[in-house]
C-alpha atoms as a PDB file:
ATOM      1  CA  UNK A   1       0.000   0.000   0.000  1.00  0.00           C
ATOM      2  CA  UNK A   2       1.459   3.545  -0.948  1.00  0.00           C
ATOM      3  CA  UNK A   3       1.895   6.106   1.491  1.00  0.00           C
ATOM      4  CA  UNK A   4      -1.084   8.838   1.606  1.00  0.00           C
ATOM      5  CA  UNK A   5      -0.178  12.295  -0.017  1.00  0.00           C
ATOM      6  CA  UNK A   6      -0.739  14.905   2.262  1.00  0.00           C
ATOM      7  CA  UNK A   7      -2.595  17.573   0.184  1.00  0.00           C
ATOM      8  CA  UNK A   8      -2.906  21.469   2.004  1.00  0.00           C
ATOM      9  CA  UNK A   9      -6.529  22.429   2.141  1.00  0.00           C
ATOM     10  CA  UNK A  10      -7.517  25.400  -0.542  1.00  0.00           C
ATOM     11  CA  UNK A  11      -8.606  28.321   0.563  1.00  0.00           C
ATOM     12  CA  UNK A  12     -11.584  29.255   2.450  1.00  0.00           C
ATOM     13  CA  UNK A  13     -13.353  30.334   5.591  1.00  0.00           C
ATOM     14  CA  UNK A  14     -11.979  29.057   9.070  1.00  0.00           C
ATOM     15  CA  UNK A  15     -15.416  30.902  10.553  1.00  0.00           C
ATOM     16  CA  UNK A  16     -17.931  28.754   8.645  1.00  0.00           C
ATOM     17  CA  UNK A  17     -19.034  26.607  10.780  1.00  0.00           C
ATOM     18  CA  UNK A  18     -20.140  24.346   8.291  1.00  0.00           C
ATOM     19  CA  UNK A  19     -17.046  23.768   7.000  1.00  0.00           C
ATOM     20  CA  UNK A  20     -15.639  20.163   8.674  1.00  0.00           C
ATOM     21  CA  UNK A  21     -18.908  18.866   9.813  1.00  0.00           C
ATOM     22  CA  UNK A  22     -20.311  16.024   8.698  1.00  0.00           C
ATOM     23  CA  UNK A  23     -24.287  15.310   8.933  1.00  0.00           C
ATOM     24  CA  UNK A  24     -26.229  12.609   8.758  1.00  0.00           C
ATOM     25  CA  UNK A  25     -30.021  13.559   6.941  1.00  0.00           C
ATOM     26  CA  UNK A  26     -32.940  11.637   7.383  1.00  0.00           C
ATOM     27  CA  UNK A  27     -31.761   9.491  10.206  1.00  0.00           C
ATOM     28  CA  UNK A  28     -32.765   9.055  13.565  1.00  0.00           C
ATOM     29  CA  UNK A  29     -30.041   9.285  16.580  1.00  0.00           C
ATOM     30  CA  UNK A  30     -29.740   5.691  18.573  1.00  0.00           C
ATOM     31  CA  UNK A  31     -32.083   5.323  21.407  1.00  0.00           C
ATOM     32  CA  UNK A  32     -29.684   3.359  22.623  1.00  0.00           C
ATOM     33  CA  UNK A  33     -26.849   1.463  22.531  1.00  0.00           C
ATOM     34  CA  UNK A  34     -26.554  -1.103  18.989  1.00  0.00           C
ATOM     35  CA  UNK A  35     -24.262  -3.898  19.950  1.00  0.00           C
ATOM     36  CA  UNK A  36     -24.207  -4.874  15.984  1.00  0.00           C
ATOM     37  CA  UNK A  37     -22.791  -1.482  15.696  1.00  0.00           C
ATOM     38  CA  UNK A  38     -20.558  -1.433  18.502  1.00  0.00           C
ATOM     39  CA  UNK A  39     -19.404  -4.523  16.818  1.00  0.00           C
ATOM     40  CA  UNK A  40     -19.129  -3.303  13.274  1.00  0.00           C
ATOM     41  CA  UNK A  41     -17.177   0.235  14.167  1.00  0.00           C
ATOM     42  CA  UNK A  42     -15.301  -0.642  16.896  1.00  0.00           C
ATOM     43  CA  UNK A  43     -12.646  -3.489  16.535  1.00  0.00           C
ATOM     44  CA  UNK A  44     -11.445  -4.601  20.029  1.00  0.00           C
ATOM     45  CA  UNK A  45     -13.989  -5.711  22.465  1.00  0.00           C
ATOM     46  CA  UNK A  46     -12.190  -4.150  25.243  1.00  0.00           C
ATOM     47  CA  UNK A  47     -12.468  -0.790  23.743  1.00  0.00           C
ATOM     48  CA  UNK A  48     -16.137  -1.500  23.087  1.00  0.00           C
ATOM     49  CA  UNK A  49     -16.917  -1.995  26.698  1.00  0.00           C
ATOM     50  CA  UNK A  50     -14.801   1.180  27.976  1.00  0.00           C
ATOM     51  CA  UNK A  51     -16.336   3.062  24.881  1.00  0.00           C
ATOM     52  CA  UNK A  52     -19.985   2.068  26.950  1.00  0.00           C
ATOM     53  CA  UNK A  53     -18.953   3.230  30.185  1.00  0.00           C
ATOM     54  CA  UNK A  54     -17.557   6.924  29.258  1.00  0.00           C
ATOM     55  CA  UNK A  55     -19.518   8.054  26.198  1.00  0.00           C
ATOM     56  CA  UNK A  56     -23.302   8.138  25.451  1.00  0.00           C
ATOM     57  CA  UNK A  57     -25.195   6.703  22.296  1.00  0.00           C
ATOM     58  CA  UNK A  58     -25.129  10.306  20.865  1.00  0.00           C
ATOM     59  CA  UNK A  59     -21.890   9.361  20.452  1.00  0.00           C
ATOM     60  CA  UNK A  60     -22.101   6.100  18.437  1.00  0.00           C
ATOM     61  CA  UNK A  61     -24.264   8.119  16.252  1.00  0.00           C
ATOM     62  CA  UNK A  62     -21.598  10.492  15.524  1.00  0.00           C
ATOM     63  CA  UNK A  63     -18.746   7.481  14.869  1.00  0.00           C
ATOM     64  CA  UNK A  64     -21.949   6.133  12.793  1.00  0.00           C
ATOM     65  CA  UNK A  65     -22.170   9.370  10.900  1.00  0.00           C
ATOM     66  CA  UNK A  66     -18.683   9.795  10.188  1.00  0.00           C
ATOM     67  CA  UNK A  67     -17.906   6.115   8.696  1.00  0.00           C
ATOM     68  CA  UNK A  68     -20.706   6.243   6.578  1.00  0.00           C
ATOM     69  CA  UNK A  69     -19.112   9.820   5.083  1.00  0.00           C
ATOM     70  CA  UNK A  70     -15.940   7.147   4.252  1.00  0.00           C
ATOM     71  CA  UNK A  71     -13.637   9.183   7.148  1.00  0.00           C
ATOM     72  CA  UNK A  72     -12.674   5.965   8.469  1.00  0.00           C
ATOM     73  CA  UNK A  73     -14.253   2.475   8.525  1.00  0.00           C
ATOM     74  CA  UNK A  74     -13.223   0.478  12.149  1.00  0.00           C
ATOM     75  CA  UNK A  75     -12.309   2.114  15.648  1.00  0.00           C
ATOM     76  CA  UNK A  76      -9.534  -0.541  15.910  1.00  0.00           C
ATOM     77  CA  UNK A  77      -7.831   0.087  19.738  1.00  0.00           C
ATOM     78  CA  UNK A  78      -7.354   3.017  21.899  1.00  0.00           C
ATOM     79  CA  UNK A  79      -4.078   4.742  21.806  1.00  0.00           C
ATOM     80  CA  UNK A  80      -4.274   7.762  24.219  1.00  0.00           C
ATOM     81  CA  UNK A  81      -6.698   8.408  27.030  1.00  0.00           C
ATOM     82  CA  UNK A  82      -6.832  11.591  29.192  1.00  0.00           C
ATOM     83  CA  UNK A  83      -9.518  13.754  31.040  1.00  0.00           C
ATOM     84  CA  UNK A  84     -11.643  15.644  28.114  1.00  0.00           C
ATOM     85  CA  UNK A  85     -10.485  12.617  25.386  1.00  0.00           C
ATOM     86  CA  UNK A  86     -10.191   8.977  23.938  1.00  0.00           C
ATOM     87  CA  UNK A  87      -8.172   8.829  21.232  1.00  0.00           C
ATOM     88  CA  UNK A  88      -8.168   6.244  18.684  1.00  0.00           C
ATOM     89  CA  UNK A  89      -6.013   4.228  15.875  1.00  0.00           C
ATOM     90  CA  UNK A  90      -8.922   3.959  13.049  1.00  0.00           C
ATOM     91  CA  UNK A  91      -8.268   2.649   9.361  1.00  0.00           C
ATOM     92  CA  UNK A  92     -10.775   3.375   6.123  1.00  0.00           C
ATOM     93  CA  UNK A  93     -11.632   0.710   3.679  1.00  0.00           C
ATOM     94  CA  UNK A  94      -8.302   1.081   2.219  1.00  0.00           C
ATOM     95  CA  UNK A  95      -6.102   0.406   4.986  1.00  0.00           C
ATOM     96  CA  UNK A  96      -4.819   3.913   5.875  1.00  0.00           C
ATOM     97  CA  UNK A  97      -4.764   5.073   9.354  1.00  0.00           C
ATOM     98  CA  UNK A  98      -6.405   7.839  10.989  1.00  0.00           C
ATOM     99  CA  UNK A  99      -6.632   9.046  13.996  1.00  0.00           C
ATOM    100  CA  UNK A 100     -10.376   9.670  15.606  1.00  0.00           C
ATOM    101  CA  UNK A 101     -10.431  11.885  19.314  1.00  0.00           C
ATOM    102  CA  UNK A 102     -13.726  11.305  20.546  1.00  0.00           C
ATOM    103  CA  UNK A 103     -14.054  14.285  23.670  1.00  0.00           C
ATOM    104  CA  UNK A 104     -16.393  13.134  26.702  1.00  0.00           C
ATOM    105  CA  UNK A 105     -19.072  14.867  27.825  1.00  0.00           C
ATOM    106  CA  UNK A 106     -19.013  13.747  31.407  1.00  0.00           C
ATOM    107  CA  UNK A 107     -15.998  14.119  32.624  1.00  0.00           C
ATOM    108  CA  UNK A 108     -14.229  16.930  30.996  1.00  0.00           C
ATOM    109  CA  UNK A 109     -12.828  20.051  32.782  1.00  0.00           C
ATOM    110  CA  UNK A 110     -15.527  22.219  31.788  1.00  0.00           C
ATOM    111  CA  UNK A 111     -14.702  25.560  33.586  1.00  0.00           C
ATOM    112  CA  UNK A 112     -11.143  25.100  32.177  1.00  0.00           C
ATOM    113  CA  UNK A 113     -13.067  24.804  28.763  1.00  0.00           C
ATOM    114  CA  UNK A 114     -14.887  27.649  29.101  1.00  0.00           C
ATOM    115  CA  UNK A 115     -11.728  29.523  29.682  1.00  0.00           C
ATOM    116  CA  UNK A 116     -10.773  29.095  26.836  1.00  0.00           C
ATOM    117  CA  UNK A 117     -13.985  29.685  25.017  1.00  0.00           C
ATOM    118  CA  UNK A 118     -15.061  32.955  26.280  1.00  0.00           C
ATOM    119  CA  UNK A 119     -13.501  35.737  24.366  1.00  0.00           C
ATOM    120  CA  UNK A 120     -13.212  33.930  21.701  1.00  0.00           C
ATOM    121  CA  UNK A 121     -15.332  35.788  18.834  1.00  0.00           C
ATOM    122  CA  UNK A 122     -16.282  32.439  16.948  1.00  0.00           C
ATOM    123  CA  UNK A 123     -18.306  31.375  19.920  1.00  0.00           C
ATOM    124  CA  UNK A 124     -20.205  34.701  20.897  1.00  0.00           C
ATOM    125  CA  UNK A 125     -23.427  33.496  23.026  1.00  0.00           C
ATOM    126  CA  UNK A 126     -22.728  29.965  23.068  1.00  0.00           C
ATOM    127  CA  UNK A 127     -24.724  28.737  25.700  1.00  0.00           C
ATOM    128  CA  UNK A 128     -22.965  27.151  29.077  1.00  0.00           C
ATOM    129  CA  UNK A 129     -24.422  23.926  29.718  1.00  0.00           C
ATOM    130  CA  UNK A 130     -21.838  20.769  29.906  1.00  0.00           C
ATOM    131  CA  UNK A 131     -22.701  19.600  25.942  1.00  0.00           C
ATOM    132  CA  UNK A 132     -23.006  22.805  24.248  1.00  0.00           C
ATOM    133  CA  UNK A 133     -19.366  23.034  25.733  1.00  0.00           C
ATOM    134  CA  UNK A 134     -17.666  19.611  24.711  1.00  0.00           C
ATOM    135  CA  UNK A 135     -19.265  20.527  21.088  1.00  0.00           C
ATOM    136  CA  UNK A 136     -17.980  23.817  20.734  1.00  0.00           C
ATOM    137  CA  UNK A 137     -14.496  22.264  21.718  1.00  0.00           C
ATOM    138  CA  UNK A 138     -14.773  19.659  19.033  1.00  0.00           C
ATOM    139  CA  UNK A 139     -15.401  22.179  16.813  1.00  0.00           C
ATOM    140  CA  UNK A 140     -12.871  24.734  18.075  1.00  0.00           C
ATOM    141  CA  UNK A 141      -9.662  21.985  17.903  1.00  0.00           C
ATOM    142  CA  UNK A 142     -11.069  21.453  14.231  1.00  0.00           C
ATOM    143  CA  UNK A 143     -10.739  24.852  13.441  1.00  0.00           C
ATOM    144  CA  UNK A 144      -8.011  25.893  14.957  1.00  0.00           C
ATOM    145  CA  UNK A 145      -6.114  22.871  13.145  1.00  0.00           C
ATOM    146  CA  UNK A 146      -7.751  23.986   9.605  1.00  0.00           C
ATOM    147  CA  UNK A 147      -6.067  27.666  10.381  1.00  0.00           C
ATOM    148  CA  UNK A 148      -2.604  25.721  11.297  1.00  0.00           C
ATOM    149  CA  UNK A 149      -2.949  23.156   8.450  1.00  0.00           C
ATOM    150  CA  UNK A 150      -3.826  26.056   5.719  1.00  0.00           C
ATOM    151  CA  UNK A 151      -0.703  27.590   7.068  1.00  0.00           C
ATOM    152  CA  UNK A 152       1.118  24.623   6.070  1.00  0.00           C
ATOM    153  CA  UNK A 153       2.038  24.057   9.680  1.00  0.00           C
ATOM    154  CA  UNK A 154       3.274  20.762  11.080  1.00  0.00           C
ATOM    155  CA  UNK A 155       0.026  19.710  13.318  1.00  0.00           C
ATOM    156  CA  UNK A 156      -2.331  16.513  12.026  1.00  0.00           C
ATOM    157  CA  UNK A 157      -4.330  17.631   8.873  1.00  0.00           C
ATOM    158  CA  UNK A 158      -7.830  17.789  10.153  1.00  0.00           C
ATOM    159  CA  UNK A 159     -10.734  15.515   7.859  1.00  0.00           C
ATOM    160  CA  UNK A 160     -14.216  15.971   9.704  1.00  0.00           C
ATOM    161  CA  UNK A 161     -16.017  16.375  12.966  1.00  0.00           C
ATOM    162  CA  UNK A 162     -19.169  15.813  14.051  1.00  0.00           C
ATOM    163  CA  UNK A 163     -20.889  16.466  17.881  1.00  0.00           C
ATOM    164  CA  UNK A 164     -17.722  15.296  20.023  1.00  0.00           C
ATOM    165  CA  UNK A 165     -15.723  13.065  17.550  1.00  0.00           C
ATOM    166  CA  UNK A 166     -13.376  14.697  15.637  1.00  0.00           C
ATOM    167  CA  UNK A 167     -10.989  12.769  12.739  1.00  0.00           C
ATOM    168  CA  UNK A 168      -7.754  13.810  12.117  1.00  0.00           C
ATOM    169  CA  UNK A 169      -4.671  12.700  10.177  1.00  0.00           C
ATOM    170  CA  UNK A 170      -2.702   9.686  12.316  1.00  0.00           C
ATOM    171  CA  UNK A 171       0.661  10.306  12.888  1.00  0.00           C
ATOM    172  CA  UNK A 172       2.493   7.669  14.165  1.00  0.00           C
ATOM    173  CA  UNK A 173       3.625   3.833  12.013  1.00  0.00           C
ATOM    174  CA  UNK A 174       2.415   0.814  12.387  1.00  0.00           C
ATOM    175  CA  UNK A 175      -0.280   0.330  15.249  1.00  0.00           C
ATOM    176  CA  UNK A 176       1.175   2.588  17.529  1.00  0.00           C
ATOM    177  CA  UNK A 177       1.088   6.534  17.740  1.00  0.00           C
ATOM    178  CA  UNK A 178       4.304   8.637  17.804  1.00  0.00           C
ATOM    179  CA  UNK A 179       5.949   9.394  20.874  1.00  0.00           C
ATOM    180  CA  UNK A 180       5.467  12.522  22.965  1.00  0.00           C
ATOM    181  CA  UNK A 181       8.646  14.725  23.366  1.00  0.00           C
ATOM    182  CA  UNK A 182       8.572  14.128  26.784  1.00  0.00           C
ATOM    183  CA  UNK A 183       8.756  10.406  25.980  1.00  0.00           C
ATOM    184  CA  UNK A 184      11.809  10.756  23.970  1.00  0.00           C
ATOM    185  CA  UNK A 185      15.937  11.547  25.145  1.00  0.00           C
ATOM    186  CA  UNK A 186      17.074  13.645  22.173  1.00  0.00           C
ATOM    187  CA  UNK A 187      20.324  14.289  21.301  1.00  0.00           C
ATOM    188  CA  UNK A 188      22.025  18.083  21.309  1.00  0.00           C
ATOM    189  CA  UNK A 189      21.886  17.889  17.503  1.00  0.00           C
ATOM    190  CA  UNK A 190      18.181  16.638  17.716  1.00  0.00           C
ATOM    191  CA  UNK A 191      17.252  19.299  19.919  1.00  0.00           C
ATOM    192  CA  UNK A 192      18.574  22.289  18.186  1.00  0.00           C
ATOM    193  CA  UNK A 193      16.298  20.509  15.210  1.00  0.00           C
ATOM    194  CA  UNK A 194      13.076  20.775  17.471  1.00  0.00           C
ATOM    195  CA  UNK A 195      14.136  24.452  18.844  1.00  0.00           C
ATOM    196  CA  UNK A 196      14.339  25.620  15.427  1.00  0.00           C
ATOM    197  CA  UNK A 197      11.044  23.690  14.299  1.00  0.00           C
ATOM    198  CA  UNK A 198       9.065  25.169  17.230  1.00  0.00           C
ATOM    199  CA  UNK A 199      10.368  28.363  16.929  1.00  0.00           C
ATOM    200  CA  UNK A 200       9.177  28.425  13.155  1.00  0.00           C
ATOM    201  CA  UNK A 201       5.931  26.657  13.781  1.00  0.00           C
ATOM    202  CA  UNK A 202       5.220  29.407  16.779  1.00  0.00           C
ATOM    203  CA  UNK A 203       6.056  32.121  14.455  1.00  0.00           C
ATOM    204  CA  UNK A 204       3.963  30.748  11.786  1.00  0.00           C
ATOM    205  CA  UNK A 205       0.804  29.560  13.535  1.00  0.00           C
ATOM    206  CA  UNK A 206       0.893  33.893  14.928  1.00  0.00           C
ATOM    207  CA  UNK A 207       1.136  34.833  11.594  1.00  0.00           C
ATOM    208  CA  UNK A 208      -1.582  32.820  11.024  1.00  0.00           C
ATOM    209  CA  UNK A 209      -3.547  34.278  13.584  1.00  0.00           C
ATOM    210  CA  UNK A 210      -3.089  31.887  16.330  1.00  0.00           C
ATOM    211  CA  UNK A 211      -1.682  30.857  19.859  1.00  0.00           C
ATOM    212  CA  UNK A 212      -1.574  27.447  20.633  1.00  0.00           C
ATOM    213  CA  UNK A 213      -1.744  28.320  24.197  1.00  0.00           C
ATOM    214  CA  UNK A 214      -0.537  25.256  26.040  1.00  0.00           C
ATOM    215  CA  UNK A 215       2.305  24.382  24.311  1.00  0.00           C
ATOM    216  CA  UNK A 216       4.968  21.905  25.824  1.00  0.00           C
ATOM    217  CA  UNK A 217       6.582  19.121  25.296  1.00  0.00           C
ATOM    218  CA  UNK A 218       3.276  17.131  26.381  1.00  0.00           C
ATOM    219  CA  UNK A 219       1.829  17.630  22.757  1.00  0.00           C
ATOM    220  CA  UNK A 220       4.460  17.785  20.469  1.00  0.00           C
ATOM    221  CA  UNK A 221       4.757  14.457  18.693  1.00  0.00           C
ATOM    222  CA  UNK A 222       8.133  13.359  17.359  1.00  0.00           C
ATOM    223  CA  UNK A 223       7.777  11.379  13.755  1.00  0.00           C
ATOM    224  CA  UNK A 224      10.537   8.833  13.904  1.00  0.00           C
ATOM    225  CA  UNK A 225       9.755   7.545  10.714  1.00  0.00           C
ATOM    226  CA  UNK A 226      10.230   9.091   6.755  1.00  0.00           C
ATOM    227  CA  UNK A 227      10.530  12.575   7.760  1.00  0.00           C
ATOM    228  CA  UNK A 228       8.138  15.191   5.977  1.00  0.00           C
ATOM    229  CA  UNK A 229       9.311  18.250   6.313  1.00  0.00           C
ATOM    230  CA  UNK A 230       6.406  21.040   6.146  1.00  0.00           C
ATOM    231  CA  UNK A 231       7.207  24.815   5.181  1.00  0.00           C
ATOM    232  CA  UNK A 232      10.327  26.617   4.342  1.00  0.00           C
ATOM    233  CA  UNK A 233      13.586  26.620   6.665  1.00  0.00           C
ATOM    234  CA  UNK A 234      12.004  24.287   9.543  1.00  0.00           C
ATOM    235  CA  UNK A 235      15.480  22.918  10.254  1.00  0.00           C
ATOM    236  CA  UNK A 236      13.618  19.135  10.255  1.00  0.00           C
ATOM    237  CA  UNK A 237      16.202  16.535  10.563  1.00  0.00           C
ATOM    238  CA  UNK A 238      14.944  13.165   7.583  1.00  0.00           C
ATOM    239  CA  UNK A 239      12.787  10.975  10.426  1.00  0.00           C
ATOM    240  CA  UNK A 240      12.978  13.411  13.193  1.00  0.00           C
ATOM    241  CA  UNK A 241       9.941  16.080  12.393  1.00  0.00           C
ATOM    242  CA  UNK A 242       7.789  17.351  15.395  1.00  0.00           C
ATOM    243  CA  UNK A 243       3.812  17.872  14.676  1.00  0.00           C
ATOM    244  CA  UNK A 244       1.502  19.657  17.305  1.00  0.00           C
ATOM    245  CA  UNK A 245      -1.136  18.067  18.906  1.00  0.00           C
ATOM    246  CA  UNK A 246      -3.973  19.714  20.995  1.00  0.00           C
ATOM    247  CA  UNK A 247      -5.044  22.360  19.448  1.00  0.00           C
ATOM    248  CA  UNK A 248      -9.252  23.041  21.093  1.00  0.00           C
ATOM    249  CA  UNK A 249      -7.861  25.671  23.908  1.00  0.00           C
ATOM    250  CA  UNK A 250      -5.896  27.475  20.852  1.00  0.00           C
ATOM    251  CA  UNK A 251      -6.693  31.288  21.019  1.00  0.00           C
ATOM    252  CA  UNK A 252      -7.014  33.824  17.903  1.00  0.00           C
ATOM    253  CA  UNK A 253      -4.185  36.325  18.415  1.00  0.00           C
ATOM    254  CA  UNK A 254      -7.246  39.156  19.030  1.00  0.00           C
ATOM    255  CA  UNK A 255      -8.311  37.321  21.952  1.00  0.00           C
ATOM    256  CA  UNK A 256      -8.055  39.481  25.413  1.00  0.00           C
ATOM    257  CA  UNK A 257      -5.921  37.017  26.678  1.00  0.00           C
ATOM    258  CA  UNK A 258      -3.480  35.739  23.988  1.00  0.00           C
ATOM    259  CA  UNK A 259      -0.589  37.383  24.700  1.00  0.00           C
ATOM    260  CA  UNK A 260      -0.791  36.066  28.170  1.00  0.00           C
ATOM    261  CA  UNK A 261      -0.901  32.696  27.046  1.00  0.00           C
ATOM    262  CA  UNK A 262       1.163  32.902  24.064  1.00  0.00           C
ATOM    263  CA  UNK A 263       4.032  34.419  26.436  1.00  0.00           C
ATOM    264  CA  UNK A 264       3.216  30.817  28.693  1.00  0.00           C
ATOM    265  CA  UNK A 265       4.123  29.001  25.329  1.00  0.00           C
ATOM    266  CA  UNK A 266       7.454  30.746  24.776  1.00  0.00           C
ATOM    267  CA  UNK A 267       8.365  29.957  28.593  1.00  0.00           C
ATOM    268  CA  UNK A 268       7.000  26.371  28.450  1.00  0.00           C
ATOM    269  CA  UNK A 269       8.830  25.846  25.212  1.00  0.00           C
ATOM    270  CA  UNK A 270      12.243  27.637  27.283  1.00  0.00           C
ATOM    271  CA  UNK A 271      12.228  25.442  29.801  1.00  0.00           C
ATOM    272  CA  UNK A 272      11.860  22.142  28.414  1.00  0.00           C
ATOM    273  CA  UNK A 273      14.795  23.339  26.482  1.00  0.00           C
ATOM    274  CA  UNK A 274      17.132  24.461  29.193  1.00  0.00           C
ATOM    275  CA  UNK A 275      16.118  20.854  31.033  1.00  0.00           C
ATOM    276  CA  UNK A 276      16.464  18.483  28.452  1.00  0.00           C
ATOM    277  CA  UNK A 277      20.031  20.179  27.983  1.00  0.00           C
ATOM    278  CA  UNK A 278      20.092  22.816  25.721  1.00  0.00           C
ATOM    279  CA  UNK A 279      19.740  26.001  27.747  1.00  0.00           C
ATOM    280  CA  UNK A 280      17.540  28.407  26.256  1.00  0.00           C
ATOM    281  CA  UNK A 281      16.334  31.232  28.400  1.00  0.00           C
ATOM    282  CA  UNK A 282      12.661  33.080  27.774  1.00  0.00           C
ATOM    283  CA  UNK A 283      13.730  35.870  26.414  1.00  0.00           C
ATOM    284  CA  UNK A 284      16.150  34.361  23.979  1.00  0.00           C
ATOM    285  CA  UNK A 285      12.970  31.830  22.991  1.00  0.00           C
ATOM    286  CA  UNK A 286      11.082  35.184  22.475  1.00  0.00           C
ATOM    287  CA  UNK A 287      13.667  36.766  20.116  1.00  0.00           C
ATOM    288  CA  UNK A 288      14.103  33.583  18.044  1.00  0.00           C
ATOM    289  CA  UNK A 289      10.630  33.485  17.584  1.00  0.00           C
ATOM    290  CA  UNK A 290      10.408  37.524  17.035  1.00  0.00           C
ATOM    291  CA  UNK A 291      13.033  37.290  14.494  1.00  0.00           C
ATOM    292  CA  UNK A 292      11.520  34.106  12.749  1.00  0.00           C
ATOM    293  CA  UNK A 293       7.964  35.889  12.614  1.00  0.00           C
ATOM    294  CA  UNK A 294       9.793  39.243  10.751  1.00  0.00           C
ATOM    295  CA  UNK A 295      11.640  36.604   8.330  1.00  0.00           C
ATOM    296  CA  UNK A 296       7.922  35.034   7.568  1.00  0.00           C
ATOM    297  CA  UNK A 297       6.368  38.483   6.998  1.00  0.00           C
ATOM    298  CA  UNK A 298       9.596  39.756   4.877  1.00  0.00           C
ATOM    299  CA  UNK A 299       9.596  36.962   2.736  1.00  0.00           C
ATOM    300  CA  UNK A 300       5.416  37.090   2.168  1.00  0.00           C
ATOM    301  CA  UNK A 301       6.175  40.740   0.500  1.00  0.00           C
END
């Protein structure tokens, strides 16, 4: 089986909400849950019995919805879990992988959520109850990677979303995802590969109109296969590329508190640096990615 090509999205409107979201017409939600369905979209029985005790049947509908669009075909086993997310390894009828976060609606940290979400001018009177929340931060991590992938950025290429499930590129070979950078002891040379990546991919995503705003090396994802490097001058080692992960809390640089946040990045990003044995102060992560953004903007004229 050949590799996928990854194509950049064309142009168009990260506001519409439209845009991503996949319906299902003329078809009733599940009452409750199907086991033949369970059966069909979810591979490992294990996972089928966890997927019963933290999401709803609202939620089957939406992995429903989204396999019959052709987004994937079979949940086959849970790679990540955390507090607001599942994520899975899924495959589509031809065998490529994807990667399917599925957010719960039970459990989540929904003040931190709403932290995140008020401000923000794409979700103006959304209301506050616990769904309306985990929704609009399926949606938000979907646009916010649409803005980074259009950008050419190195984060998973977003395909589709619909109520809490959201289906993304999988990075990672085999069965298994990549590792985290936190999960990894690079080298000197391999680190001043990731400084310079992050420090392009922070200058870029601004540019773009964007803070990631919690940045660190707990969602950076190291490829350690056929590298692919994205964008101009990333300083991406063949096999060693970083991609960004965790993208729903991102902020639009306009937001009231974005330069709060994106100043948390730079410092997060410092640190990890200075630990892992490449000293790198804040303010010397600041001017690298000052004097990256001006490069950008220069070279755009």
């Amino acid at each position: 089986m050949k590799p996928e090509e990854r194509k950049p999205f064309s142009p168009g409107n990260e506001g519409d909400d439209e845009e991503g979201l996949v319906k299902q017409e003329n078809e009733a939600p599940f009452d409750g849950f199907s086991e033949e369905l369970l059966a069909r979209r979810i591979e490992d029985q294990r996972d089928r019995r966890t997927f019963q005790k933290v999401f709803d049947a609202q939620t089957l509908d939406a992995v429903q919805a989204l396999a019959q669009k052709g987004l994937f075909d079979v949940l086959e086993h849970i790679i990540s879990t955390g507090k607001e997310a599942h994520v899975f390894v899924a495959r589509d009828t031809n065998g490529n992988k994807r990667a399917v976060k599925i957010f719960k609606k039970e459990t989540s940290d929904f003040r931190r959520m709403n932290d995140y979400i008020a401000g923000d001018i794409r979700f103006k009177g959304l209301p506050h109850d616990r769904r309306s929340l985990v929704l609009a931060w399926t949606r938000k991590e979907y646009k916010n990677l649409l803005i980074a992938s259009k950008a050419r950025l190195a984060v998973p290429l977003p395909l589709g979303f619909r109520e809490n499930v959201l289906v993304m590129e999988f990075i990672g070979t085999g069965q298994e995802g990549s590792p985290r950078l936190k999960d990894i002891k690079p080298s000197k040379k391999e680190l001043e590969s990731y400084r310079s990546q992050i420090t392009n991919f922070m200058a870029g995503l601004y540019l773009a109109g964007l803070v990631h705003a919690d940045l660190s090396e707990y969602n950076i994802l190291v490829e350690l296969g056929p590298g692919r490097p994205v964008g101009k001058s990333t300083g991406c080692a063949k096999g060693k590329r970083i991609v960004m992960i965790d993208f729903a809390q991102g902020l639009l640089t306009r937001h009231p508190n974005a330069r709060d946040f994106y100043e948390r990045d730079v410092r997060n990003v410092a640190n990890y640096f200075t630990k892992a044995g490449l000293p790198t102060s804040y303010e010397e992560m600041y001017t690298m990615v000052k004097e990256r953004k001006e490069e950008l903007t220069k070279g755009k004229r």
